[in-house]
C-alpha atoms as a PDB file:
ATOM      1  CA  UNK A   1      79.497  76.330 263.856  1.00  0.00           C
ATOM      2  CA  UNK A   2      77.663  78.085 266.498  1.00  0.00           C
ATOM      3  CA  UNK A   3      77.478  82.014 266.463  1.00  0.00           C
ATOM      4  CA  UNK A   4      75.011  82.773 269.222  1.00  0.00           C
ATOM      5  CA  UNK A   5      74.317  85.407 271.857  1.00  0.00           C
ATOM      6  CA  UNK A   6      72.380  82.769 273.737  1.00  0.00           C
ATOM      7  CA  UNK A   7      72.596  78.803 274.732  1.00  0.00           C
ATOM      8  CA  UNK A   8      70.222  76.728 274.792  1.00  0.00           C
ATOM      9  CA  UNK A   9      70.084  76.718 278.703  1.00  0.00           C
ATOM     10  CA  UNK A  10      69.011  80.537 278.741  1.00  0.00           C
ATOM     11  CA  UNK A  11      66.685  79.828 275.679  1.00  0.00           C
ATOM     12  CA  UNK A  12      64.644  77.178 277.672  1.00  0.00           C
ATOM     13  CA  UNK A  13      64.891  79.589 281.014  1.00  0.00           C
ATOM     14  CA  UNK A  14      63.109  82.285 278.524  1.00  0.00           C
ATOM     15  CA  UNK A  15      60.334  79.517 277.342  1.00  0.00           C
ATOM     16  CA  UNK A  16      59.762  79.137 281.365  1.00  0.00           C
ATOM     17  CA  UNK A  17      59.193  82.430 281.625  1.00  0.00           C
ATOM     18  CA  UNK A  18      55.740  82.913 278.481  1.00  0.00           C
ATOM     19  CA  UNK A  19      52.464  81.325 279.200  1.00  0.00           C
ATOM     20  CA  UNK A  20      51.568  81.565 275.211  1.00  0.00           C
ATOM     21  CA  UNK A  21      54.579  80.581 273.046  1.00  0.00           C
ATOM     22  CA  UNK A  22      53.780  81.305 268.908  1.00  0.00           C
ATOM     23  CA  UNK A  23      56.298  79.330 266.727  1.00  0.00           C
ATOM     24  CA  UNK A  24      56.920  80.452 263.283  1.00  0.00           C
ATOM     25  CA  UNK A  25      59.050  78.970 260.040  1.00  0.00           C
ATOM     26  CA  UNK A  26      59.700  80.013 256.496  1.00  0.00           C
ATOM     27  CA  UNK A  27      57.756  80.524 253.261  1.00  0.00           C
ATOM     28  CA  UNK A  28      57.685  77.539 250.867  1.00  0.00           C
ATOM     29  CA  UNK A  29      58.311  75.137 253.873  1.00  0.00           C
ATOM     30  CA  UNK A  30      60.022  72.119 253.360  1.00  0.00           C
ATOM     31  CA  UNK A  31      60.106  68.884 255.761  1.00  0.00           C
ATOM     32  CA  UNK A  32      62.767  70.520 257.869  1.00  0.00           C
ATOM     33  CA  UNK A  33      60.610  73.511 258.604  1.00  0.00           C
ATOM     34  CA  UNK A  34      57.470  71.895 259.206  1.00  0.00           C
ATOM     35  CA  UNK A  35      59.600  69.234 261.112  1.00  0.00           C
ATOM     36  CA  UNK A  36      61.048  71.498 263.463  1.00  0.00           C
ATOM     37  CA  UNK A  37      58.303  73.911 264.243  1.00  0.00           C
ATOM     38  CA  UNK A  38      56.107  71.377 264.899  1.00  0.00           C
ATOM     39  CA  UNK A  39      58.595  69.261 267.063  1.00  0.00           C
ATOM     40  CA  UNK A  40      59.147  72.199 268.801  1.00  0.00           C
ATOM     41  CA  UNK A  41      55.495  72.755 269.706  1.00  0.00           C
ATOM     42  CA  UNK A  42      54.684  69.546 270.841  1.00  0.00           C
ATOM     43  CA  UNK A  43      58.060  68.676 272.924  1.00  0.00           C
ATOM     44  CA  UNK A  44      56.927  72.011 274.469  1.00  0.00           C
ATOM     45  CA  UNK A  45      53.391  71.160 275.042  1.00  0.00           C
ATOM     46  CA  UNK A  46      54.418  67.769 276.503  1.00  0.00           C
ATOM     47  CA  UNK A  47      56.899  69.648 279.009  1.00  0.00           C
ATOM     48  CA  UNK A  48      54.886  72.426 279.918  1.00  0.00           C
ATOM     49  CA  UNK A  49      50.973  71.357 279.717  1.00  0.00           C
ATOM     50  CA  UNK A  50      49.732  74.826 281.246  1.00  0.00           C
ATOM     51  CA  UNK A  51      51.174  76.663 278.265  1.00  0.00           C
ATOM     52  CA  UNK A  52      49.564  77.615 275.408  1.00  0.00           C
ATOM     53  CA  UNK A  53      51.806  76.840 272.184  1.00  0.00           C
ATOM     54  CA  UNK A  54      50.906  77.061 268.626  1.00  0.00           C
ATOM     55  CA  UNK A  55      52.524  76.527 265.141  1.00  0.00           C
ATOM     56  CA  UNK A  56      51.575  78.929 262.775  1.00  0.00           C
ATOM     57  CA  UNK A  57      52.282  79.493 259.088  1.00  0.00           C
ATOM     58  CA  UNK A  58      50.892  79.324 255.507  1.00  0.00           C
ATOM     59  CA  UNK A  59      49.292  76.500 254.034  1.00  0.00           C
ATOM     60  CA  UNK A  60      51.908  73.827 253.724  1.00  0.00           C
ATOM     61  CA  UNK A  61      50.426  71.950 250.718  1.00  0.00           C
ATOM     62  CA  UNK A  62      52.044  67.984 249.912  1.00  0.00           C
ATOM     63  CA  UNK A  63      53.835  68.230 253.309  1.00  0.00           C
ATOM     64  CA  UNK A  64      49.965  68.367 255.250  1.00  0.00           C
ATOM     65  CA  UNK A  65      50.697  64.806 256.159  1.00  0.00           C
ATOM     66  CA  UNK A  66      52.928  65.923 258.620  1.00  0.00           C
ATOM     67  CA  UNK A  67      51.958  68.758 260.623  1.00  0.00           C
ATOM     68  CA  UNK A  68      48.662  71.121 260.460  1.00  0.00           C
ATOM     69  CA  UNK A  69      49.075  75.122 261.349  1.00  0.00           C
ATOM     70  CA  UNK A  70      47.223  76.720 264.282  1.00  0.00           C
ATOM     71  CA  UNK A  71      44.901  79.584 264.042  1.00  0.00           C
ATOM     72  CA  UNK A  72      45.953  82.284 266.263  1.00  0.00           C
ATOM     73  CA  UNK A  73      43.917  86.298 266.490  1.00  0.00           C
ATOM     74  CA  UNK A  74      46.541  88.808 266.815  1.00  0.00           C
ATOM     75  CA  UNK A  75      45.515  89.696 270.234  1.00  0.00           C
ATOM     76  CA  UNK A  76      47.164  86.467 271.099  1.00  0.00           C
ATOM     77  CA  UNK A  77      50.417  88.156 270.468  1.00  0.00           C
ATOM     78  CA  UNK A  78      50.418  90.857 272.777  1.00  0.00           C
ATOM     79  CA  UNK A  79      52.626  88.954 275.707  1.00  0.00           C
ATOM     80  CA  UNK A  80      53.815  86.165 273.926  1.00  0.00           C
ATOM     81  CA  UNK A  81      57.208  84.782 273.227  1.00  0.00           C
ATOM     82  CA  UNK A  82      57.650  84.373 269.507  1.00  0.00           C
ATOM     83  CA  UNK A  83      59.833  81.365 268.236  1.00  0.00           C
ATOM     84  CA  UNK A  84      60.993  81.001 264.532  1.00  0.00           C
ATOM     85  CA  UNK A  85      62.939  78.016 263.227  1.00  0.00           C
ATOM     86  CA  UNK A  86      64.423  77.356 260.152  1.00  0.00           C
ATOM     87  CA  UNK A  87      64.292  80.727 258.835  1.00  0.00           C
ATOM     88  CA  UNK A  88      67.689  82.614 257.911  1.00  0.00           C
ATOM     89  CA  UNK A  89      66.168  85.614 257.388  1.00  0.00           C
ATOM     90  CA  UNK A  90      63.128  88.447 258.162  1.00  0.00           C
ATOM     91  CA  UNK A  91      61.640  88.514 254.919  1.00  0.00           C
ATOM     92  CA  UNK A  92      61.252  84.997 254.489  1.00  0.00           C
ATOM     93  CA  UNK A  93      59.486  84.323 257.919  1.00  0.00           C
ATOM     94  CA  UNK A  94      56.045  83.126 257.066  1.00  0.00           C
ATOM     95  CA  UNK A  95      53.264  85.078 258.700  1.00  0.00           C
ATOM     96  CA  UNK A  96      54.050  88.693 259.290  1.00  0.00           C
ATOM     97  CA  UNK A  97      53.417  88.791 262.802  1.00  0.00           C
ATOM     98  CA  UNK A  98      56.176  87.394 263.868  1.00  0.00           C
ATOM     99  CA  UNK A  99      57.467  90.651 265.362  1.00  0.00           C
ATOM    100  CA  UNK A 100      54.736  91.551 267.576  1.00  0.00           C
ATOM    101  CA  UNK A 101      55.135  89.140 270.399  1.00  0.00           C
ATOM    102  CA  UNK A 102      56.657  90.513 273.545  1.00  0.00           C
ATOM    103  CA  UNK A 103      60.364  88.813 272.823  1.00  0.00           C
ATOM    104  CA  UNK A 104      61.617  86.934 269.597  1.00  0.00           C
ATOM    105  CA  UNK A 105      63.884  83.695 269.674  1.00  0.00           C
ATOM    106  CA  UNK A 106      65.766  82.927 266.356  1.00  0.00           C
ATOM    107  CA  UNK A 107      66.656  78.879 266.145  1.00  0.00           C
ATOM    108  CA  UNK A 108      68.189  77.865 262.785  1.00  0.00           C
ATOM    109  CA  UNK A 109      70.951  76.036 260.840  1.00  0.00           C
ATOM    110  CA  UNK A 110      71.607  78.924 258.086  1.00  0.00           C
ATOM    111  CA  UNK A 111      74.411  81.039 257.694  1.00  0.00           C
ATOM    112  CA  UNK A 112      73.335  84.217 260.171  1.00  0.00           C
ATOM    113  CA  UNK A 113      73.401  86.804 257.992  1.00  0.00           C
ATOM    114  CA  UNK A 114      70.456  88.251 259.488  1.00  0.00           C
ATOM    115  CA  UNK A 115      70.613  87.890 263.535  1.00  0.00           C
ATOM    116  CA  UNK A 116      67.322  89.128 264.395  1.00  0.00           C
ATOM    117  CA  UNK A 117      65.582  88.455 267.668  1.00  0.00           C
ATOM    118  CA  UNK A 118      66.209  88.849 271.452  1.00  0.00           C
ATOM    119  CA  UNK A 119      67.676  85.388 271.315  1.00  0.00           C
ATOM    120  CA  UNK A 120      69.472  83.463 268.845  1.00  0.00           C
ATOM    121  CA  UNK A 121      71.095  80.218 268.355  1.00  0.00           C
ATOM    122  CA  UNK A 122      72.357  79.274 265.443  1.00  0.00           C
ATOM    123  CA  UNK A 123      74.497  76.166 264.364  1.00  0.00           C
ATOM    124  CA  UNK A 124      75.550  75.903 260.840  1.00  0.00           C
ATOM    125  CA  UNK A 125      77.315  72.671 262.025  1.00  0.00           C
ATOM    126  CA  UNK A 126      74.288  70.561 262.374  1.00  0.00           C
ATOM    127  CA  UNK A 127      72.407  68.960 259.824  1.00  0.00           C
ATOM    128  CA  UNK A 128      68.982  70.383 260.307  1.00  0.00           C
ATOM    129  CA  UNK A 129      67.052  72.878 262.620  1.00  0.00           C
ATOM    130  CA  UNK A 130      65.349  69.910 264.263  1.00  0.00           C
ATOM    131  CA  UNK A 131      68.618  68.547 265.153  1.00  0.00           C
ATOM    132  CA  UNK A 132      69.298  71.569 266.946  1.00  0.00           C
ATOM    133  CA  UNK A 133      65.558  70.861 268.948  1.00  0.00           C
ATOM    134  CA  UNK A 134      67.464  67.594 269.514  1.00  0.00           C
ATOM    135  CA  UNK A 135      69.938  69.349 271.236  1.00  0.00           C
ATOM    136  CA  UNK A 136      67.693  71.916 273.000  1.00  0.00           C
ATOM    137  CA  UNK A 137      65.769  69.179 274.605  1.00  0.00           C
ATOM    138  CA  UNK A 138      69.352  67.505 275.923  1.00  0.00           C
ATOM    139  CA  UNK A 139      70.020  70.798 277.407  1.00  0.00           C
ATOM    140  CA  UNK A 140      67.015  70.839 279.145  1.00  0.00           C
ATOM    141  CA  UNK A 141      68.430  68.120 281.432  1.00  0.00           C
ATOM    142  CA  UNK A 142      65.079  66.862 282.131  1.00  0.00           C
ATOM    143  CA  UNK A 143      62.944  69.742 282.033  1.00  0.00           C
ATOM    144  CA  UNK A 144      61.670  69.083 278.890  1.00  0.00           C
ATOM    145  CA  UNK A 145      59.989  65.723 277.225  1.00  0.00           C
ATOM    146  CA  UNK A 146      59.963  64.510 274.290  1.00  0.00           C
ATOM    147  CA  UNK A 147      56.892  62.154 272.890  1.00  0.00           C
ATOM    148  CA  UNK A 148      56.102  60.433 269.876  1.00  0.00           C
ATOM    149  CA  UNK A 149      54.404  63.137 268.363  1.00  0.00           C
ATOM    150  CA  UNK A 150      57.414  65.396 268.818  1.00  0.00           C
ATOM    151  CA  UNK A 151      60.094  62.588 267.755  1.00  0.00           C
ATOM    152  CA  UNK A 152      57.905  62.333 264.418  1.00  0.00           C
ATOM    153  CA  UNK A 153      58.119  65.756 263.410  1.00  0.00           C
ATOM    154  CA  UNK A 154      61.663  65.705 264.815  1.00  0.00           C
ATOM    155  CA  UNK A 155      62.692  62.598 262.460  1.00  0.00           C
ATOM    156  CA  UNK A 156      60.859  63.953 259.412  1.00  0.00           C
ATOM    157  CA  UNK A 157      63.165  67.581 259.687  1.00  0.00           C
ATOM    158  CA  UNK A 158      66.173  65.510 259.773  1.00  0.00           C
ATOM    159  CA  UNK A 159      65.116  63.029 257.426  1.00  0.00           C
ATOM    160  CA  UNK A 160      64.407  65.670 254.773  1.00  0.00           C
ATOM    161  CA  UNK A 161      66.910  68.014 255.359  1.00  0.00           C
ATOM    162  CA  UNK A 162      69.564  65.208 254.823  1.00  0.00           C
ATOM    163  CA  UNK A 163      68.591  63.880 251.637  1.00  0.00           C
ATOM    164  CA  UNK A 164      68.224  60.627 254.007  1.00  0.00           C
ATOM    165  CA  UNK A 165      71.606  61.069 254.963  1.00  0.00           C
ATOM    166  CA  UNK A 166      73.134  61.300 252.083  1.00  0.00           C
ATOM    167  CA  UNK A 167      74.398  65.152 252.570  1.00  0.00           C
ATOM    168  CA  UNK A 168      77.837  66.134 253.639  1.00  0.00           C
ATOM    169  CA  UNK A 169      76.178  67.745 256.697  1.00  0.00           C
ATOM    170  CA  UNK A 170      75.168  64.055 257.754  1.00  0.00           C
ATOM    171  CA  UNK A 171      77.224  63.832 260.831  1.00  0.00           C
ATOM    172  CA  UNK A 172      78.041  60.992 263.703  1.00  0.00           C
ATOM    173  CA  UNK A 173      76.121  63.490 265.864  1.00  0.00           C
ATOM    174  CA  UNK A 174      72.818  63.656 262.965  1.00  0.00           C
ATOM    175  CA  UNK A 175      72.574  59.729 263.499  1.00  0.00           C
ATOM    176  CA  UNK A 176      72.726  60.071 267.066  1.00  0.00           C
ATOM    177  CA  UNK A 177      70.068  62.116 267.033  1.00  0.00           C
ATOM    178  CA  UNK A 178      68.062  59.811 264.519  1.00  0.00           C
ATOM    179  CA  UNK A 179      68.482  56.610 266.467  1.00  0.00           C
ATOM    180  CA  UNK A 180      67.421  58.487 269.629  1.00  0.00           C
ATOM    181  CA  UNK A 181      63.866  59.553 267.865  1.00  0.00           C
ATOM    182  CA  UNK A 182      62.835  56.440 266.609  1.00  0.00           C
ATOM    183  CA  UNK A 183      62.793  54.923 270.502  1.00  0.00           C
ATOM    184  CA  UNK A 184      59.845  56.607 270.331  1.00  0.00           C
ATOM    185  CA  UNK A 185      56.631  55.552 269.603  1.00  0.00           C
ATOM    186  CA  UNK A 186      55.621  56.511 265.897  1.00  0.00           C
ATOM    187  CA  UNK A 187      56.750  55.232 262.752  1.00  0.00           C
ATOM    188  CA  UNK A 188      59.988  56.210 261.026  1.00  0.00           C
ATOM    189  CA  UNK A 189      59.094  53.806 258.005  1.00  0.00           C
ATOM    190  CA  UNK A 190      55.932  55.543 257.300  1.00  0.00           C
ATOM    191  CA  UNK A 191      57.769  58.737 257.471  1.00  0.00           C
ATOM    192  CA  UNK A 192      59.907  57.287 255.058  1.00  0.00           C
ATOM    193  CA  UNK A 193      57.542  56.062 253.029  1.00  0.00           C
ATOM    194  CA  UNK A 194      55.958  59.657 252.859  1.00  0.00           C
ATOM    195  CA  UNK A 195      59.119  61.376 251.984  1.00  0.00           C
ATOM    196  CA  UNK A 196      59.737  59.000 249.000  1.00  0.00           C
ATOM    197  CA  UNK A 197      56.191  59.144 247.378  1.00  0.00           C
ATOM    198  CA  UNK A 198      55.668  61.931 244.161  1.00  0.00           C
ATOM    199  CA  UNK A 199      53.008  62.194 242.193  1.00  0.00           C
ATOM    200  CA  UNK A 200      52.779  61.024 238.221  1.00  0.00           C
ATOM    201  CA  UNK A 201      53.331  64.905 237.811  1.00  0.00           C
ATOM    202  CA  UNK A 202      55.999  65.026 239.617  1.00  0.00           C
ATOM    203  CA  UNK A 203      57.705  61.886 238.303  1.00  0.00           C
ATOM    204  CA  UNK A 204      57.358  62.914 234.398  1.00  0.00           C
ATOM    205  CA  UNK A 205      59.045  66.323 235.532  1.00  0.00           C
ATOM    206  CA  UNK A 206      61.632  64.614 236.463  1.00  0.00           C
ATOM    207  CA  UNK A 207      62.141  63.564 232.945  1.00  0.00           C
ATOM    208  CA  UNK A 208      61.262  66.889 232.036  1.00  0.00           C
ATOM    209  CA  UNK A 209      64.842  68.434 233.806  1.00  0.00           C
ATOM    210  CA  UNK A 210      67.080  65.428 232.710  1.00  0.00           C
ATOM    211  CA  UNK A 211      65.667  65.879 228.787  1.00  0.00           C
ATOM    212  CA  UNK A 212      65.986  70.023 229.079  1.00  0.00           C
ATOM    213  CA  UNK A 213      69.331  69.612 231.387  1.00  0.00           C
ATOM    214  CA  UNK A 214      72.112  71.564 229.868  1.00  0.00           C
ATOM    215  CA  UNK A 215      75.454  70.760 231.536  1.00  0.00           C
ATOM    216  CA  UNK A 216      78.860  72.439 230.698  1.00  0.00           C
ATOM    217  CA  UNK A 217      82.143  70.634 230.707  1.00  0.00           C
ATOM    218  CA  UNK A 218      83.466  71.700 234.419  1.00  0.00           C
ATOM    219  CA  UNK A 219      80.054  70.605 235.503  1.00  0.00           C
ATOM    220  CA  UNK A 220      77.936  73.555 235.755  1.00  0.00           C
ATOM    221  CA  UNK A 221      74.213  72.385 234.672  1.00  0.00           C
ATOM    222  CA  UNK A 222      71.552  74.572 234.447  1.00  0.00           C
ATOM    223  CA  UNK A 223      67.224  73.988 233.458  1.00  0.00           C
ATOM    224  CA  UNK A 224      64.099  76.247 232.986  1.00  0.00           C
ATOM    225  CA  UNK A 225      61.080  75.025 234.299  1.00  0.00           C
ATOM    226  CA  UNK A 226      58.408  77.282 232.170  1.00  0.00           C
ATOM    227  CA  UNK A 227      54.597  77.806 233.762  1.00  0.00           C
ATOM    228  CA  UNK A 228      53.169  76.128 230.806  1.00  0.00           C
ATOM    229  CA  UNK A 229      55.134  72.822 231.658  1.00  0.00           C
ATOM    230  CA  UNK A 230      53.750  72.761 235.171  1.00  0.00           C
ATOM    231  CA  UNK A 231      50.221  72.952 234.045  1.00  0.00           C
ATOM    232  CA  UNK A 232      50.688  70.431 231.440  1.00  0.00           C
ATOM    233  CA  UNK A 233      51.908  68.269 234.199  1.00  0.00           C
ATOM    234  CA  UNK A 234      49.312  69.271 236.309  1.00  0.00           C
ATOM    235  CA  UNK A 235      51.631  70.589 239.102  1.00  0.00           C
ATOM    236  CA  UNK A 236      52.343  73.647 241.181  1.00  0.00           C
ATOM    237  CA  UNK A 237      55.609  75.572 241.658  1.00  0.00           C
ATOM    238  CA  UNK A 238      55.595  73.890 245.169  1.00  0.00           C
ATOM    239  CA  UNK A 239      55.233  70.612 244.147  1.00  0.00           C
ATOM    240  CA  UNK A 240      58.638  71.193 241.566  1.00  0.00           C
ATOM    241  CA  UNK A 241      60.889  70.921 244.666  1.00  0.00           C
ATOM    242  CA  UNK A 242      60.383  67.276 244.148  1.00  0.00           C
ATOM    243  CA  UNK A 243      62.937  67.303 241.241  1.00  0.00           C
ATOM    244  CA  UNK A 244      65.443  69.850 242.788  1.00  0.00           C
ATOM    245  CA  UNK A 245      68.101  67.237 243.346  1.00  0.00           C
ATOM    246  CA  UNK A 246      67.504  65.294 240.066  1.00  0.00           C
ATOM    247  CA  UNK A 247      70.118  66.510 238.661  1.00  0.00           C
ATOM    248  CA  UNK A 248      72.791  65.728 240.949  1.00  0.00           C
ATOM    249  CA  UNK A 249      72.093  61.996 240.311  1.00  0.00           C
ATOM    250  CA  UNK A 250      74.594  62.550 237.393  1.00  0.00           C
ATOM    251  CA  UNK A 251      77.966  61.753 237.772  1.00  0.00           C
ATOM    252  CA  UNK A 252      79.623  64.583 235.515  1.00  0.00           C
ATOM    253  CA  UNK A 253      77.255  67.269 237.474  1.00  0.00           C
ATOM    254  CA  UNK A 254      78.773  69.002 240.114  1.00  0.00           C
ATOM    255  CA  UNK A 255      76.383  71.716 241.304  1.00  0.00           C
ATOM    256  CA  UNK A 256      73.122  72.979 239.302  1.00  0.00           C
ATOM    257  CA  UNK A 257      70.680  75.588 238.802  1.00  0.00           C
ATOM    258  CA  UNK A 258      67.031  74.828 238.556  1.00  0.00           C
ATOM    259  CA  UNK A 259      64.572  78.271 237.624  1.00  0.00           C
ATOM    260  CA  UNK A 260      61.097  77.532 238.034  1.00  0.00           C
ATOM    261  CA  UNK A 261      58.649  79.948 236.324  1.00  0.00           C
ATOM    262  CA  UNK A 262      56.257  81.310 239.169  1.00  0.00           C
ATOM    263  CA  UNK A 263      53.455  83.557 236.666  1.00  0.00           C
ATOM    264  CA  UNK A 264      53.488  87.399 237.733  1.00  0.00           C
ATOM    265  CA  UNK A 265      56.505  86.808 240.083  1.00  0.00           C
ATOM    266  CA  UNK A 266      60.249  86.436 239.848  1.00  0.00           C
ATOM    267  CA  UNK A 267      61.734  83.021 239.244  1.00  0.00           C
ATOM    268  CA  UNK A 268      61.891  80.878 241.879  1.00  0.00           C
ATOM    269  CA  UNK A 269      65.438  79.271 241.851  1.00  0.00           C
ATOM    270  CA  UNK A 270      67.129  75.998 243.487  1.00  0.00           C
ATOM    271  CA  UNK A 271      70.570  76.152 244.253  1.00  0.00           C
ATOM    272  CA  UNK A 272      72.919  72.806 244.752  1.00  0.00           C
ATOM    273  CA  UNK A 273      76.235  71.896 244.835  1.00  0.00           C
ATOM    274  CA  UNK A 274      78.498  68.802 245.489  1.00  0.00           C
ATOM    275  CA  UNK A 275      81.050  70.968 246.336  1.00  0.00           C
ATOM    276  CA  UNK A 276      81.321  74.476 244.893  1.00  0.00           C
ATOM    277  CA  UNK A 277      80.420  76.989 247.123  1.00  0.00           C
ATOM    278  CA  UNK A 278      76.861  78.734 245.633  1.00  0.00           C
ATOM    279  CA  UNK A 279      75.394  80.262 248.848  1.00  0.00           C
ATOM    280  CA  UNK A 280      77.594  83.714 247.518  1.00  0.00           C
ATOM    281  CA  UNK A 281      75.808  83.273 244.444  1.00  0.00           C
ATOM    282  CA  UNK A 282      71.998  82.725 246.009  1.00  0.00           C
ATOM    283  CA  UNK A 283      72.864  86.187 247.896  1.00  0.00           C
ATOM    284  CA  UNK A 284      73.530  88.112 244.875  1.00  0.00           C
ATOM    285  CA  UNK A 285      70.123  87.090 243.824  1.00  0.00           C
ATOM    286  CA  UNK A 286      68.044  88.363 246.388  1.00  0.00           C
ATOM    287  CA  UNK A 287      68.009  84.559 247.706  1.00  0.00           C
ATOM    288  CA  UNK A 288      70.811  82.814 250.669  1.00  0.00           C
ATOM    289  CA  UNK A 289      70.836  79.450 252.106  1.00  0.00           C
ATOM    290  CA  UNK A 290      73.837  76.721 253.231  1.00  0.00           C
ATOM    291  CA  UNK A 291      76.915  76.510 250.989  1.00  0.00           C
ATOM    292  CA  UNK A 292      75.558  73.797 248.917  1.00  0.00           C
ATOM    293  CA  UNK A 293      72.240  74.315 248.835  1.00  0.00           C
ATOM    294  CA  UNK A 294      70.398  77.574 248.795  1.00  0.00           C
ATOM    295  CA  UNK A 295      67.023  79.447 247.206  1.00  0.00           C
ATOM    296  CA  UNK A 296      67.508  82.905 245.150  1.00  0.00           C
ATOM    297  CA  UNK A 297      65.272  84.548 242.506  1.00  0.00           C
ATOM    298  CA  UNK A 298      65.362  85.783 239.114  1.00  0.00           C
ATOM    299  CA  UNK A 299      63.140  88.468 237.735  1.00  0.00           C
ATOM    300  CA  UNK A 300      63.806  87.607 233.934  1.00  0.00           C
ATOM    301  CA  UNK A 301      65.661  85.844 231.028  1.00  0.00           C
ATOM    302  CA  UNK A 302      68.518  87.837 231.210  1.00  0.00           C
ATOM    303  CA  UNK A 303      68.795  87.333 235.106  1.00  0.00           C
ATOM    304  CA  UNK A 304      68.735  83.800 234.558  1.00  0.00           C
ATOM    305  CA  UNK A 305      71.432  84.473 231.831  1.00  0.00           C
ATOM    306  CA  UNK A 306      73.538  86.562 234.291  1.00  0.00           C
ATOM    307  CA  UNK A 307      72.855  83.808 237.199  1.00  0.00           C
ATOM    308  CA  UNK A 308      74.130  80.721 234.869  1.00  0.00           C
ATOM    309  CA  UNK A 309      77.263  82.641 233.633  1.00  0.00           C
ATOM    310  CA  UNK A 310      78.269  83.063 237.423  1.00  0.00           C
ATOM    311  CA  UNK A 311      77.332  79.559 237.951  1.00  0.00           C
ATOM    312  CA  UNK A 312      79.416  78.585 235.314  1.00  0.00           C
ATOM    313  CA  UNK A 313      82.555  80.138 236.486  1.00  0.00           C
ATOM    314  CA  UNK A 314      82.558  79.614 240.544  1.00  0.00           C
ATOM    315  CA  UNK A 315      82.404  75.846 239.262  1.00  0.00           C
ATOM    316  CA  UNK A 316      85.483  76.420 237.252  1.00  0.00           C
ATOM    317  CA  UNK A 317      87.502  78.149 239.723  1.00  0.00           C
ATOM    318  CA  UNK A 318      86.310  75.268 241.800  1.00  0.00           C
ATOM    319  CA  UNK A 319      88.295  72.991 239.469  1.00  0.00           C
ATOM    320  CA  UNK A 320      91.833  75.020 239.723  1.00  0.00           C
END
């Protein structure tokens, strides 16, 4: 639901108001952030050609297809009006600078546990952030444009942060919005095809998790991912997202925990649920995220132990 202390109206009367507009997302992006940062930027570019706009962020690895990141000096940020999307909280904003523009605008799906910014909007109702640029270009009433370029990016943020529509947070509202993008000209089966390509890596992982899997009797199911399995596979930590929701394609699983070693750093570690609630849990592990499906970390084995043992019992209190 929406817990703001701006619409969308005053948000695009702000974005008329900055002549260089800097858009940020978070760490590790995934199709949603890339899709709605960069949607962003060009439906802004097509509406407001004197502007400058950029995209900014890390390198974004397998998802380069999609978008590529702007370049911008610091100096650029003196009087600009800094954007982020996608991002729940400060420390996960990629790109530091985020908090040196003239005036911030926070746009995201997440639970706000972390209002920061001048502006923010924030509906955990809708599927994606780029559903939520959907709506920000309907309230435009015309001021603003959307292209092909735009609708791509748009599509992809959906796309991925659906599962392609197969999440409980697909909504009459989410296919709407997804029939409304592909009127435009690019093509959503070539985004499709994108999203469901991995590599040979990334397939035999996939075996890896269903033969290491170890899955309780409520349902709780749990996997390492150690370092030295990566490199064997010849795979990064990033590229391990691709098997995040392999375990859910079992029918006695009803919400998971996948750790992925990340040498001379803390665990990385997927949350997902059909149904118990695990965002609580992702918090107590310096982590956060939507009720069924959030990020945390763990520093160690016995973290991990701690983090399955809660695991294990919000999905049996699920069950009472």
């Amino acid at each position: 639901m929406a817990e703001n202390n701006a619409s969308l109206s005053e948000i695009i009367k702000t974005i008329e108001q900055y002549d260089t507009i800097i858009i940020h997302r978070h760490q590790h992006p995934d199709p949603d952030a890339i899709g709605s940062q960069g949607g962003l930027a060009e439906m802004l570019k097509a509406s407001f050609p004197g502007k400058k706009v950029y995209a900014v962020g890390a390198d974004i690895g397998n998802l380069e297809w999609l978008n590529a990141m702007d370049t911008v000096a610091d100096d650029v940020y003196t009087n600009a009006l800094v954007i982020v999307t996608d991002t729940a909280d400060t420390p996960r904003i990629c790109d530091a600078r985020f908090n040196t523009g003239k005036a911030l605008i926070k746009i995201d799906h997440h639970p706000n546990d972390d209002p920061y910014g001048d502006q923010v909007y924030v509906d955990t109702a809708a599927s994606s952030c780029a559903e939520i640029i959907v709506d920000l270009f309907h309230a435009g009433h015309g001021r603003l444009k959307l292209n092909g370029r735009a609708a791509r990016l748009l599509y992809a943020g959906i796309v991925g942060d659906t599962g392609r529509f197969l999440y409980p947070a697909t909504t009459s509202k989410t296919f709407q919005a997804a029939s409304e993008l592909v009127t435009y000209d690019f093509s959503a089966s070539d985004v499709s095809q994108h999203m469901n390509e991995i590599s040979l890596g990334q397939a035999k992982l996939q075996s890896y998790v269903f033969n290491h899997l170890q899955v309780d009797a409520n349902g709780a199911a749990w996997v390492v991912i150690p370092a030295a399995a990566l490199k064997e596979l010849g795979i990064s930590a990033d590229d391990a997202s691709a098997a995040v929701s392999t375990p859910g394609r079992l029918r006695d699983v009803q919400a998971w925990l996948e750790f992925v070693e990340n040498p001379g750093a803390p665990y990385r570690v997927h949350l997902r649920s059909k149904g118990p609630v695990i965002n609580e849990l992702a918090k107590a592990h310096n982590g956060g995220g939507h009720p069924l499906a959030s990020g945390a970390k763990a520093k160690d084995q016995a973290e991990i132990d701690a983090m399955v043992a809660q695991l294990q019992q919000v999905v049996a209190n699920w069950h009472k």
